[in-house]
N, C-alpha and C. Protein backbone atom coordinates (compact mmCIF):
# COMPACT_ATOMS: atom_id res chain seq x y z
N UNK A 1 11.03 -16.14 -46.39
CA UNK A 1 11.87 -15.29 -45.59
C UNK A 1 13.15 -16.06 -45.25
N UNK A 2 13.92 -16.70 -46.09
CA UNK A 2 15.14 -17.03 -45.94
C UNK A 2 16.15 -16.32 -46.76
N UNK A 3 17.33 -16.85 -46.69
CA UNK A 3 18.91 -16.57 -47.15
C UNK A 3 19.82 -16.30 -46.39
N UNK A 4 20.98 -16.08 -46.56
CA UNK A 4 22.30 -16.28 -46.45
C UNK A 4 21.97 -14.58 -45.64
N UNK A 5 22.24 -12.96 -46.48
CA UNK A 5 21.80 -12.78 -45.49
C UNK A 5 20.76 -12.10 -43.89
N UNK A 6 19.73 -12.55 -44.34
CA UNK A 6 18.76 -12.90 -43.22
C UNK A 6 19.64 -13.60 -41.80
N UNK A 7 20.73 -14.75 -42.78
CA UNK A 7 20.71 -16.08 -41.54
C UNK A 7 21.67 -14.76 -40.85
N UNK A 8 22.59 -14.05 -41.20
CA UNK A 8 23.54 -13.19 -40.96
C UNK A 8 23.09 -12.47 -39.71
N UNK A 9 21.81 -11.73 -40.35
CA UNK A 9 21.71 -10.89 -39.43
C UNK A 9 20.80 -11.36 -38.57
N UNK A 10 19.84 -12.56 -38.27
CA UNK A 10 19.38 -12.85 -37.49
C UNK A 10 20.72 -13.58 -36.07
N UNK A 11 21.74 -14.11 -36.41
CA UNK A 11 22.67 -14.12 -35.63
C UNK A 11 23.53 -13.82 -35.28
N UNK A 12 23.67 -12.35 -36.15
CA UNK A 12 24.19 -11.46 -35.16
C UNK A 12 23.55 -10.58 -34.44
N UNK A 13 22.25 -10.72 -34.18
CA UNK A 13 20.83 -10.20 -32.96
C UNK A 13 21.22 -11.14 -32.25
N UNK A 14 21.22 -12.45 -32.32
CA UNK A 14 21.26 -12.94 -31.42
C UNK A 14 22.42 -13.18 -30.50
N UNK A 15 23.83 -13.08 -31.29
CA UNK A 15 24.82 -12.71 -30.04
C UNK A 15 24.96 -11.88 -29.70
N UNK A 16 24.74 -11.02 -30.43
CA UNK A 16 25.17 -8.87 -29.54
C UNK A 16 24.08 -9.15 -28.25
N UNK A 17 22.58 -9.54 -28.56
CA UNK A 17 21.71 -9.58 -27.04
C UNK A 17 22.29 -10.43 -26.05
N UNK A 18 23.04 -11.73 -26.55
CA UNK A 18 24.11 -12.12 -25.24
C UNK A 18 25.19 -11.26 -25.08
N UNK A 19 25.57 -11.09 -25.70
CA UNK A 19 27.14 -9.75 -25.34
C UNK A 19 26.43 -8.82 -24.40
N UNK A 20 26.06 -8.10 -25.13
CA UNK A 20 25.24 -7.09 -23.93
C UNK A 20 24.77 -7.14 -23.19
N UNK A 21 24.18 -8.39 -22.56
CA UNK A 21 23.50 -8.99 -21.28
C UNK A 21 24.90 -9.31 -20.22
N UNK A 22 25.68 -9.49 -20.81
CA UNK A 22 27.24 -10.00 -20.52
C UNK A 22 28.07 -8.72 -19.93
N UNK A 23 27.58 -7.81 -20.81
CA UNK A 23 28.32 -6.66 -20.28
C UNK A 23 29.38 -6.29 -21.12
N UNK A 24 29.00 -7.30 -22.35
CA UNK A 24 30.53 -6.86 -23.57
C UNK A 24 30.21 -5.88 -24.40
N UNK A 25 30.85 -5.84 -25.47
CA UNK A 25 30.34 -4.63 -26.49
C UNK A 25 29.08 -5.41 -27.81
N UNK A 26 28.08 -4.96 -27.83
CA UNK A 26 27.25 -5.77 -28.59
C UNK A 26 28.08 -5.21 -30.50
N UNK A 27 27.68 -6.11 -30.99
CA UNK A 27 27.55 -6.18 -32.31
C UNK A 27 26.58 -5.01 -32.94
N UNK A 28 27.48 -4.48 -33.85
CA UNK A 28 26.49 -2.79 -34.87
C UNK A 28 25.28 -3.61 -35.36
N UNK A 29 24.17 -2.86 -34.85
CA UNK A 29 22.98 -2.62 -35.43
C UNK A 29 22.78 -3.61 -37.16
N UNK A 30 21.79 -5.00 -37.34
CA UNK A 30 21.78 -5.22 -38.39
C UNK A 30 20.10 -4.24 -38.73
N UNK A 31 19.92 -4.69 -40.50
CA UNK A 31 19.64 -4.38 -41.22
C UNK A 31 19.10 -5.40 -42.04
N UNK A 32 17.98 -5.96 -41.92
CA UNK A 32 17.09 -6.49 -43.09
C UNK A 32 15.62 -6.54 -42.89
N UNK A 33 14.99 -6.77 -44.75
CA UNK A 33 13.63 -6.16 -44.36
C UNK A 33 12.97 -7.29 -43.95
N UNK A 34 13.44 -8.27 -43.57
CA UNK A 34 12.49 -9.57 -43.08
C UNK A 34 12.15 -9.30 -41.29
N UNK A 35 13.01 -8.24 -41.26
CA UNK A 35 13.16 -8.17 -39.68
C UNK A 35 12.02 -8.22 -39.11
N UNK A 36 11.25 -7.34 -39.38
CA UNK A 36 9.84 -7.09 -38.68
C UNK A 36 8.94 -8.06 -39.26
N UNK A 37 9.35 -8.69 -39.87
CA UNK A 37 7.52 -10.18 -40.26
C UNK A 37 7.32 -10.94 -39.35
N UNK A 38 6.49 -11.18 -38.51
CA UNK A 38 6.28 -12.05 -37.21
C UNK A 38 6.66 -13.49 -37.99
N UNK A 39 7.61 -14.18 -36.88
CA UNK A 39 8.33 -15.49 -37.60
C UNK A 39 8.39 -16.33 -35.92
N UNK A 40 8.48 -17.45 -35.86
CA UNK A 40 8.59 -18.27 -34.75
C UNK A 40 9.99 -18.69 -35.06
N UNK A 41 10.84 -18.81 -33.97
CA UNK A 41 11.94 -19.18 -34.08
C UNK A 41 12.54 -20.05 -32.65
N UNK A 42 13.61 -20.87 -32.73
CA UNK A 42 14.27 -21.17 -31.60
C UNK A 42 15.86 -20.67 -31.86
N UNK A 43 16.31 -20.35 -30.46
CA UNK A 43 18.22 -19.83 -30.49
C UNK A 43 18.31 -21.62 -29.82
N UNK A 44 19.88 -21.85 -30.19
CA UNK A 44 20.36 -23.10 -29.93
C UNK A 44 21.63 -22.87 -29.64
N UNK A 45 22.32 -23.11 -28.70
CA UNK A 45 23.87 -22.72 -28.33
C UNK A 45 24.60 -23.65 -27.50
N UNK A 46 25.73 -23.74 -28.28
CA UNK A 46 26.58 -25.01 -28.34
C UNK A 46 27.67 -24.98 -27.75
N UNK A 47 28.24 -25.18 -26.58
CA UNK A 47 29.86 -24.58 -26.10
C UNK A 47 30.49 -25.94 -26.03
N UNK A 48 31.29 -25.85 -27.07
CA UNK A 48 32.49 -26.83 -26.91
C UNK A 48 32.04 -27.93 -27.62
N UNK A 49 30.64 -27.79 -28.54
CA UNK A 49 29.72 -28.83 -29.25
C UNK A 49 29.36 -29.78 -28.21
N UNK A 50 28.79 -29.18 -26.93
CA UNK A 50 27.85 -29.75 -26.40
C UNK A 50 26.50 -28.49 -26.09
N UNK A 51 25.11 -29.22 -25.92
CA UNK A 51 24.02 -27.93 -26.02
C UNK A 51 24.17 -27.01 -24.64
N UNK A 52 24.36 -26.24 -24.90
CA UNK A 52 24.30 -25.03 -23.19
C UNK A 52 23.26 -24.07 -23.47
N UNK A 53 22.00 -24.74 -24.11
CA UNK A 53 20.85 -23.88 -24.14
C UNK A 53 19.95 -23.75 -25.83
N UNK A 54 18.64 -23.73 -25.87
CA UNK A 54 17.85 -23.84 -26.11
C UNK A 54 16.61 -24.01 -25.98
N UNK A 55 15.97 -22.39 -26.38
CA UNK A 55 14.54 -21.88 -25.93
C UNK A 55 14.16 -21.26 -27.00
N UNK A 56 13.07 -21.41 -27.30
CA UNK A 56 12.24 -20.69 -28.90
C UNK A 56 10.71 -20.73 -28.35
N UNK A 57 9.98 -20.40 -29.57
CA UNK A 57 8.68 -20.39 -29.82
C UNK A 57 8.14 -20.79 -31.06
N UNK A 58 6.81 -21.45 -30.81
CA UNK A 58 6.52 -22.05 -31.59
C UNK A 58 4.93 -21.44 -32.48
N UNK A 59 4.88 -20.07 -32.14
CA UNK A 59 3.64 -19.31 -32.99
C UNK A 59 4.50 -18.29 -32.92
N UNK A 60 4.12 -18.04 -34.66
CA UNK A 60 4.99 -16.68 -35.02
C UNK A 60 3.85 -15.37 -34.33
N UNK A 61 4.23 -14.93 -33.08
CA UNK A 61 3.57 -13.41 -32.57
C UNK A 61 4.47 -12.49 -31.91
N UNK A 62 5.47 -12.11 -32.92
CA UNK A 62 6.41 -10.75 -32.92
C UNK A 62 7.55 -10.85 -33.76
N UNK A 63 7.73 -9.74 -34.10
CA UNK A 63 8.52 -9.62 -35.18
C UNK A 63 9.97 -10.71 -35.15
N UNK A 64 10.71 -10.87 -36.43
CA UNK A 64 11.51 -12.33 -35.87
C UNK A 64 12.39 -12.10 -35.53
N UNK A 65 13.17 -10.77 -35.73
CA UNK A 65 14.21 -9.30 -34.81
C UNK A 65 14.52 -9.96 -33.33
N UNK A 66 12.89 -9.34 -32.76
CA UNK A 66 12.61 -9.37 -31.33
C UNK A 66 12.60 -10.96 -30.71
N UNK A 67 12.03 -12.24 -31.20
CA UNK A 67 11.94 -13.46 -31.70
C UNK A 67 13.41 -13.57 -31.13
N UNK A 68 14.09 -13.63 -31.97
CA UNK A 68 15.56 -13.97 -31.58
C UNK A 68 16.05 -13.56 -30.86
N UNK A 69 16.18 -12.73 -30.24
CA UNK A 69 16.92 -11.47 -29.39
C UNK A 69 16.57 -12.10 -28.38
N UNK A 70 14.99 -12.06 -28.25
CA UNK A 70 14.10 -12.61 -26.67
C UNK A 70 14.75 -14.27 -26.58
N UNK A 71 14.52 -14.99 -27.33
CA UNK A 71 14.66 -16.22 -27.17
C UNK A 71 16.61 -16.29 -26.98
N UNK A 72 17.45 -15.54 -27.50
CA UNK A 72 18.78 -15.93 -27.75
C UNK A 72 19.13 -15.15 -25.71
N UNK A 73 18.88 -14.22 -25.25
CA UNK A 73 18.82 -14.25 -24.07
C UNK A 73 18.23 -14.99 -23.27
N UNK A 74 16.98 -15.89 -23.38
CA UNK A 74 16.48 -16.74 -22.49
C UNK A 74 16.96 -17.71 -22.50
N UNK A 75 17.73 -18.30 -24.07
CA UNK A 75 19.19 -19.61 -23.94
C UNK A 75 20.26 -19.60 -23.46
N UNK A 76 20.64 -18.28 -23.18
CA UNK A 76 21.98 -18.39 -22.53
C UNK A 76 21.85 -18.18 -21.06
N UNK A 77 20.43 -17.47 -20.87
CA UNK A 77 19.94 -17.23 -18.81
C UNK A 77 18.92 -17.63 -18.56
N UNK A 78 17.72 -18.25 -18.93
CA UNK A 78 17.01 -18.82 -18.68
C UNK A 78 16.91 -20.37 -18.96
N UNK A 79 17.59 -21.33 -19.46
CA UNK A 79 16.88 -22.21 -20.08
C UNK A 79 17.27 -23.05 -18.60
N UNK A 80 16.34 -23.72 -18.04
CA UNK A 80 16.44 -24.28 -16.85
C UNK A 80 17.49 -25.83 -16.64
N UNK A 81 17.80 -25.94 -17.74
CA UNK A 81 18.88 -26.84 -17.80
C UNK A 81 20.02 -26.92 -17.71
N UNK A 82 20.44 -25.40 -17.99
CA UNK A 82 21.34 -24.85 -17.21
C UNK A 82 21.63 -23.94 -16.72
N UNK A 83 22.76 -23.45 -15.93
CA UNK A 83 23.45 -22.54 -15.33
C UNK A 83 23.48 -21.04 -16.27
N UNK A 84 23.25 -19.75 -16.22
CA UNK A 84 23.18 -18.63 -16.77
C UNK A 84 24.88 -19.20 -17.64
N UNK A 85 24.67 -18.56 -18.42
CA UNK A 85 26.07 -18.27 -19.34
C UNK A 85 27.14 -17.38 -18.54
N UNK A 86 28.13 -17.70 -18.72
CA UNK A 86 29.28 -16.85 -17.97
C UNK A 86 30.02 -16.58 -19.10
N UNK A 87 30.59 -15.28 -18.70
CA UNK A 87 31.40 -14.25 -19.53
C UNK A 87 32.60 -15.51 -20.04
N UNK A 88 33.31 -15.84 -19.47
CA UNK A 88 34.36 -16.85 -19.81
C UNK A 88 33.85 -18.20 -20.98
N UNK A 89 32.94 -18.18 -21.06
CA UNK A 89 32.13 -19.23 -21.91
C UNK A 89 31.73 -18.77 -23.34
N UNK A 90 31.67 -17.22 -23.23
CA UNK A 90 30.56 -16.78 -24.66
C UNK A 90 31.68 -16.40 -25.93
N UNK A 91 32.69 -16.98 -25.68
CA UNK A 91 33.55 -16.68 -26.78
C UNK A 91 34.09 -18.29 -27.56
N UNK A 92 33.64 -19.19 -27.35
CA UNK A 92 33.41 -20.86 -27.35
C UNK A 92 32.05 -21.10 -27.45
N UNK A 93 31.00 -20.31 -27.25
CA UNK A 93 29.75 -20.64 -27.64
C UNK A 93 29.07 -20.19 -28.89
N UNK A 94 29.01 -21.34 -29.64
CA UNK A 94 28.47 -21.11 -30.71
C UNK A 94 26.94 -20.96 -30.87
N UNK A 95 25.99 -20.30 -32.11
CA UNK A 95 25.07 -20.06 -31.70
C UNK A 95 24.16 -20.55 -33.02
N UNK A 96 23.28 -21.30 -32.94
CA UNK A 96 22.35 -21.36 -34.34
C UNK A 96 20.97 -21.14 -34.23
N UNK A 97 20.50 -20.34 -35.32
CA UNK A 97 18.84 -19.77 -34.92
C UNK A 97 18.26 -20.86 -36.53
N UNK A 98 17.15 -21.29 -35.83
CA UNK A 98 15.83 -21.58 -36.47
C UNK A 98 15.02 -21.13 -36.22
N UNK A 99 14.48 -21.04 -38.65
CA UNK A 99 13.25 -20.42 -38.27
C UNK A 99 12.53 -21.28 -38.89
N UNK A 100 11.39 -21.24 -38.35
CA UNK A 100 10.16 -22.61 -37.79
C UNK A 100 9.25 -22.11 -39.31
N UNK A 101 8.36 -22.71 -39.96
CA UNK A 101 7.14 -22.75 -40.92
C UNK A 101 6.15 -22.77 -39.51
N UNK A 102 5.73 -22.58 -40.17
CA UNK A 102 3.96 -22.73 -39.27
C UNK A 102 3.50 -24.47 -39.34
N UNK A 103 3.44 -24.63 -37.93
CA UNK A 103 3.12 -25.60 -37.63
C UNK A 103 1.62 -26.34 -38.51
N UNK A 104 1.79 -27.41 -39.03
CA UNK A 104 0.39 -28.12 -39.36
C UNK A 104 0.33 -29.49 -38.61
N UNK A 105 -0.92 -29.48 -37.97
CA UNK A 105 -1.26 -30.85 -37.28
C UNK A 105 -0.99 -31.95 -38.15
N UNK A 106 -1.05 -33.02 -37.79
CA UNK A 106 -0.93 -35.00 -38.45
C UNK A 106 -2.09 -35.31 -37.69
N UNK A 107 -3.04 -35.53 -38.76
CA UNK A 107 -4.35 -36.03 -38.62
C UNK A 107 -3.72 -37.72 -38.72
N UNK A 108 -3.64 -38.56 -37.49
CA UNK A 108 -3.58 -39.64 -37.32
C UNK A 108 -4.16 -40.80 -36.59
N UNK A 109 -3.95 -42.41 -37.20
CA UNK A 109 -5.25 -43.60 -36.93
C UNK A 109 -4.40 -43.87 -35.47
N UNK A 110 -3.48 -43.33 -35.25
CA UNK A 110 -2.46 -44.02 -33.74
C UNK A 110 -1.33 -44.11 -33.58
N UNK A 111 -0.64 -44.90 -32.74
CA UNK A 111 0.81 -44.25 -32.68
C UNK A 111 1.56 -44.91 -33.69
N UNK A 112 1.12 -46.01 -34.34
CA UNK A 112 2.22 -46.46 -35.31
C UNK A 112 1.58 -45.78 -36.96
N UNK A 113 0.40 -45.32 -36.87
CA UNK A 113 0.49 -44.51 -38.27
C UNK A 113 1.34 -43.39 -38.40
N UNK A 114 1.72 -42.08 -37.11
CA UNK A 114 2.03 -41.51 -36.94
C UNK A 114 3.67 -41.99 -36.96
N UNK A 115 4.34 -42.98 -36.70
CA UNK A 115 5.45 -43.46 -36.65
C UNK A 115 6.08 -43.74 -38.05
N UNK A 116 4.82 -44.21 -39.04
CA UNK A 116 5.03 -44.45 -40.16
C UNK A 116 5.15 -43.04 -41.37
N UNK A 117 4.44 -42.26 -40.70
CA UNK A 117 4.24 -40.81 -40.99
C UNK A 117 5.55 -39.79 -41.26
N UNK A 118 6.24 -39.74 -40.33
CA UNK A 118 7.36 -39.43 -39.99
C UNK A 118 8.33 -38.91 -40.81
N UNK A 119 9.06 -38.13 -41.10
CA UNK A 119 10.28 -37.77 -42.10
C UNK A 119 11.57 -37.78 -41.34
N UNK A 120 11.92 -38.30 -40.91
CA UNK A 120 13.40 -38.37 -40.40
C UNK A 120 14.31 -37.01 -40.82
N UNK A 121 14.94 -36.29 -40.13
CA UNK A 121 15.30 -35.15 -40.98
C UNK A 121 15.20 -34.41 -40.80
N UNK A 122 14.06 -34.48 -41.17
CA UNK A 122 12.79 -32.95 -42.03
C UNK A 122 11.51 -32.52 -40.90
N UNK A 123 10.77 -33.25 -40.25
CA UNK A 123 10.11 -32.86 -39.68
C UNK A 123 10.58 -32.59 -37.83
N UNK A 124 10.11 -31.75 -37.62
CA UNK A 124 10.21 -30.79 -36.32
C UNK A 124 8.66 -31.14 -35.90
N UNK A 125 8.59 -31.75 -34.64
CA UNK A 125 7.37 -32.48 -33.97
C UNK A 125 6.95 -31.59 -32.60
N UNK A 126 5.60 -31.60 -32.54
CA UNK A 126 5.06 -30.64 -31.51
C UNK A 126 4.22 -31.43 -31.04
N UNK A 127 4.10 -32.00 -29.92
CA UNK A 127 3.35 -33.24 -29.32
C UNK A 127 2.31 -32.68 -27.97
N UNK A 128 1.44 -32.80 -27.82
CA UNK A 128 0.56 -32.19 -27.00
C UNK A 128 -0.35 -33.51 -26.50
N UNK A 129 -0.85 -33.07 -25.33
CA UNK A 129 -1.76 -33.87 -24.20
C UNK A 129 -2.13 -33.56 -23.11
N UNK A 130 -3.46 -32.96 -23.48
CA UNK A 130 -3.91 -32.69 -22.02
C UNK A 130 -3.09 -31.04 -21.74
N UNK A 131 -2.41 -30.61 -20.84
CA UNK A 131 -1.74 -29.74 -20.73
C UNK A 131 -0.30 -30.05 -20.36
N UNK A 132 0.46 -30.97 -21.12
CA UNK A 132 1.38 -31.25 -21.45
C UNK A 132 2.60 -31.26 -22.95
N UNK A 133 3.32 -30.59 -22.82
CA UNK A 133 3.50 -29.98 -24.50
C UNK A 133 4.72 -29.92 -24.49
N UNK A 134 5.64 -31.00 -25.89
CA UNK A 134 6.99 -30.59 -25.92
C UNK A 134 6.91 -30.59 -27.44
N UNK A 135 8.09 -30.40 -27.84
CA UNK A 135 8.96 -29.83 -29.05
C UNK A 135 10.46 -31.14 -29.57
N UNK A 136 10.55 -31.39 -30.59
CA UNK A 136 12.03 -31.80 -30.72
C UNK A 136 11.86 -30.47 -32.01
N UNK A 137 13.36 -30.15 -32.31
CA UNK A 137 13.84 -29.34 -33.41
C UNK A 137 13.87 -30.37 -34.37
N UNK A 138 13.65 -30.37 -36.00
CA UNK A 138 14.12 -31.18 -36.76
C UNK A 138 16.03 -31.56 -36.75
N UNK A 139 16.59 -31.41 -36.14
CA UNK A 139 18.03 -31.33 -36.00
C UNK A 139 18.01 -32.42 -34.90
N UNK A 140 16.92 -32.65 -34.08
CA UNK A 140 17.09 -33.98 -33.25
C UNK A 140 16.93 -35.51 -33.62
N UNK A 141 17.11 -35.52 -34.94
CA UNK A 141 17.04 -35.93 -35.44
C UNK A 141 18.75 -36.71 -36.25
N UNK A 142 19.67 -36.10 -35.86
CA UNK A 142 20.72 -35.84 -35.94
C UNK A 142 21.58 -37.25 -35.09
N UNK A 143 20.63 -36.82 -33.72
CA UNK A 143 20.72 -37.98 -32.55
C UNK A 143 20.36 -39.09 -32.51
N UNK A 144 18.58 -38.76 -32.71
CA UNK A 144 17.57 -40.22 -32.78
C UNK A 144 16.80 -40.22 -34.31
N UNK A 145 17.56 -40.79 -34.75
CA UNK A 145 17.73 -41.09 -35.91
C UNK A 145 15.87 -42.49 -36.06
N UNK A 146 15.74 -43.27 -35.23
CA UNK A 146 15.13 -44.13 -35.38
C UNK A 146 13.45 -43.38 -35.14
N UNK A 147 12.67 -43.25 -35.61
CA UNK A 147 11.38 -42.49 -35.53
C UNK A 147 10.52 -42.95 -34.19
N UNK A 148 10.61 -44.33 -33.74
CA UNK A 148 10.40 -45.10 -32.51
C UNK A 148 10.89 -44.66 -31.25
N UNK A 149 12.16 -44.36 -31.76
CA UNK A 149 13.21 -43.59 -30.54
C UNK A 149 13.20 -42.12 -30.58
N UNK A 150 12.74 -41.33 -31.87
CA UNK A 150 12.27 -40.07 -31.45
C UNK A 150 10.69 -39.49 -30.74
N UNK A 151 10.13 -40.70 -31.20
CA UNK A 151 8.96 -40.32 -30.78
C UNK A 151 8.65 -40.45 -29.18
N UNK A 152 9.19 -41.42 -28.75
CA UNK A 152 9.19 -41.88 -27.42
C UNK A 152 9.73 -40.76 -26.14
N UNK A 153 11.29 -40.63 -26.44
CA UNK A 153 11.51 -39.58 -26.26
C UNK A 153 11.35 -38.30 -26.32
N UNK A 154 10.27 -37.91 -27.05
CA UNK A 154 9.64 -36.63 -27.37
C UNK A 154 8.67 -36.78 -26.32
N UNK A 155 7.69 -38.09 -25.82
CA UNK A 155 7.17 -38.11 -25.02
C UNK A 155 7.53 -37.79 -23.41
N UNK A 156 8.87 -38.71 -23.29
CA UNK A 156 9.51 -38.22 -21.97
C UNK A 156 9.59 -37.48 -21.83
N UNK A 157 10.03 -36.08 -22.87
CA UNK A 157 9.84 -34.80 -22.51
C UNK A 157 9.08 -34.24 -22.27
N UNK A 158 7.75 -34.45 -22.69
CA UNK A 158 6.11 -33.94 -22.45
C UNK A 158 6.19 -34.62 -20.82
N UNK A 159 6.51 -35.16 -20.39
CA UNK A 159 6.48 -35.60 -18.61
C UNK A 159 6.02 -37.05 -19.31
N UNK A 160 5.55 -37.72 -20.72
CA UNK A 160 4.55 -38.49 -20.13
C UNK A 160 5.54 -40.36 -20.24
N UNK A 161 4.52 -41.16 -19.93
CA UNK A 161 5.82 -42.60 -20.49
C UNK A 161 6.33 -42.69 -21.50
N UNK A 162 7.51 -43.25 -22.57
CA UNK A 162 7.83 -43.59 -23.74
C UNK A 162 6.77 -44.17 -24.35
N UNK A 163 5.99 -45.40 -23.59
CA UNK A 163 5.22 -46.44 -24.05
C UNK A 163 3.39 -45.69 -24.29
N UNK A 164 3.60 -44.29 -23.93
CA UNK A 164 2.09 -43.76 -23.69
C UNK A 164 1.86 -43.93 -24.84
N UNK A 165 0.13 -43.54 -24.87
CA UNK A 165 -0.76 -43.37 -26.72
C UNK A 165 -2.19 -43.23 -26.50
N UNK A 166 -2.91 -42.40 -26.50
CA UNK A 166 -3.86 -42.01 -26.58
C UNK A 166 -4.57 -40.97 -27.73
N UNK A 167 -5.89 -41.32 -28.28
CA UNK A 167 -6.56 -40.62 -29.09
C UNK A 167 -6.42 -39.25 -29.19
N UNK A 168 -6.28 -38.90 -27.43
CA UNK A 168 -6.14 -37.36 -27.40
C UNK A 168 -4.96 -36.18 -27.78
N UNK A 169 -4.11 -37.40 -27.70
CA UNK A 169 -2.56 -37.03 -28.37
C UNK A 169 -2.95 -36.43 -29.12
N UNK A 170 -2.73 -34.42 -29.44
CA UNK A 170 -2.69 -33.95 -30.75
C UNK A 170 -1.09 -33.87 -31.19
N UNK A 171 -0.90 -33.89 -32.76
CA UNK A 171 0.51 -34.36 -33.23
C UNK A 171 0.73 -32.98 -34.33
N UNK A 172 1.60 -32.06 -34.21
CA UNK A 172 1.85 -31.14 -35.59
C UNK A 172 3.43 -31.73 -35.65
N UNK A 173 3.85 -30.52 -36.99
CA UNK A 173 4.87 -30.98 -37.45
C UNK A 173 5.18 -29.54 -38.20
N UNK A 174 6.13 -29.09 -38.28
CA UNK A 174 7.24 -28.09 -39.24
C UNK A 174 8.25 -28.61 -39.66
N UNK A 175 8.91 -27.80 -40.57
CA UNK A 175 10.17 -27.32 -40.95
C UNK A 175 10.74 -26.45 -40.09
N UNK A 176 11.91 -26.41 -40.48
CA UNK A 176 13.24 -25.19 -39.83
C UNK A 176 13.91 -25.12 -41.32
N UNK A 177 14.41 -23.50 -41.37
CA UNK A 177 15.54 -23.09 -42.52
C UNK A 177 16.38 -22.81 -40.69
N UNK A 178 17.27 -23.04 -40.67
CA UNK A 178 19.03 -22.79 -40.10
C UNK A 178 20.12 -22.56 -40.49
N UNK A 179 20.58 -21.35 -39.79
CA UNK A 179 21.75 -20.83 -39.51
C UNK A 179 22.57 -21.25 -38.59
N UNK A 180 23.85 -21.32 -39.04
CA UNK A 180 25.10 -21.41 -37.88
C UNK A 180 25.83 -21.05 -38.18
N UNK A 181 27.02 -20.60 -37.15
CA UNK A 181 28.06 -19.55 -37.56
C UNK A 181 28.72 -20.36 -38.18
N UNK A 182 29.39 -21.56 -37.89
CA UNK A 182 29.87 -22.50 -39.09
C UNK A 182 29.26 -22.74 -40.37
N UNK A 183 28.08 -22.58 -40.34
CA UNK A 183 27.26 -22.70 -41.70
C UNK A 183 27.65 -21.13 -42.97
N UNK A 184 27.58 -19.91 -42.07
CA UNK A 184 27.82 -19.03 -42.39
C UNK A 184 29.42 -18.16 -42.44
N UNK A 185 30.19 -19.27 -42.38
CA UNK A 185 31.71 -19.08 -42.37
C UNK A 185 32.20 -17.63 -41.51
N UNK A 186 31.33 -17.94 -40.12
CA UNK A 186 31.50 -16.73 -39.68
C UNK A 186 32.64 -16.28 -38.69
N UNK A 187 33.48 -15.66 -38.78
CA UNK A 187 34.54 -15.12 -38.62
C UNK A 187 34.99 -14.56 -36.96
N UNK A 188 35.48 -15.23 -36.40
CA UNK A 188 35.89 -14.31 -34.95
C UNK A 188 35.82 -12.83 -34.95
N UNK A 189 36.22 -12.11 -36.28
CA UNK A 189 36.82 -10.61 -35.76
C UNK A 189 35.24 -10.24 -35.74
N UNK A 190 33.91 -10.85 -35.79
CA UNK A 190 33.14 -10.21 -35.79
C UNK A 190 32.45 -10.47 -34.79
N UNK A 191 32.81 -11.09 -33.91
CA UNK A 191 32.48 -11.62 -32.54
C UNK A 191 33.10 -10.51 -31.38
């Protein structure tokens, strides 16, 4: 369920549902048949190429239409990191949707097999403990480049230490195919 355009019309769902939450004029109705296949996705939005939001899901359970739409409004007003989106902002905010593969666990001997494991890049990490659970996008990768320094930090985000490691640690891993309006040479007049 990729291409050029899929990536199209999955982001332009996802800005018309900020426009219209905004109170602007949303974007005409897209059109593709991938719309309705339940797909896991995250919205990612960038103002001024710094992040002003990012919220997804990580089990594909609803169509990837709704997927984006839901998640591309909960990045620009829910994501607790920041401030709701303001009208003065959404014309400088850029927007990129990933869509996630289905997660498969890393059956691993500990934290440095799992370190050794690793794809720099390529893999998108889902780290769990106990009832503690975070996410990096494969695109964070972009940042923490060093697998030591992503992994650690993936932990801080789960609440737990950099230095933690336990057996109980369960470890998955995906892909992302991504879109961005720069990726997709996408044009103001359609904004």
């Amino acid at each position: 369920m990729t291409g050029f355009d899929l990536g199209r019309a999955l982001l332009t769902i996802a800005r018309s549902a900020i426009a219209e939450r905004l109170g602007l004029s949303k974007l005409d109705e897209v059109q593709h048949a991938a719309l309705g296949q339940r797909s896991a996705t995250f919205v990612t939005l960038k103002h001024l190429g710094e992040l002003r939001g990012c919220v997804g899901s990580l089990q594909a359970v609803r169509p990837v239409g709704m997927d984006v739409r839901d998640n591309a409004i909960a990045a620009a007003f829910r994501d607790p990191r920041f401030p709701p989106l303001a009208v003065a902002e959404f014309e400088e905010t850029k927007v990129e949707v990933s869509l996630l593969s289905a997660a498969e666990r890393i059956e691993v001997a500990g934290e440095e097999d799992l370190v050794a494991r690793l794809r720099p890049g390529v893999d998108g990490l889902i780290l769990e403990y106990g009832h503690r659970r975070a996410t990096f996008l494969p695109q964070v990768w972009e940042n923490l480049v060093d697998p030591r320094e992503f992994l650690a930090a993936l932990k801080r985000k789960a609440g737990l230490p950099a230095g933690f490691w336990s057996p109980a640690v369960n470890v998955s891993r995906y892909a992302v195919t991504k879109w961005t309006q720069e990726d997709l040479a996408w044009s103001g007049a359609h904004l």
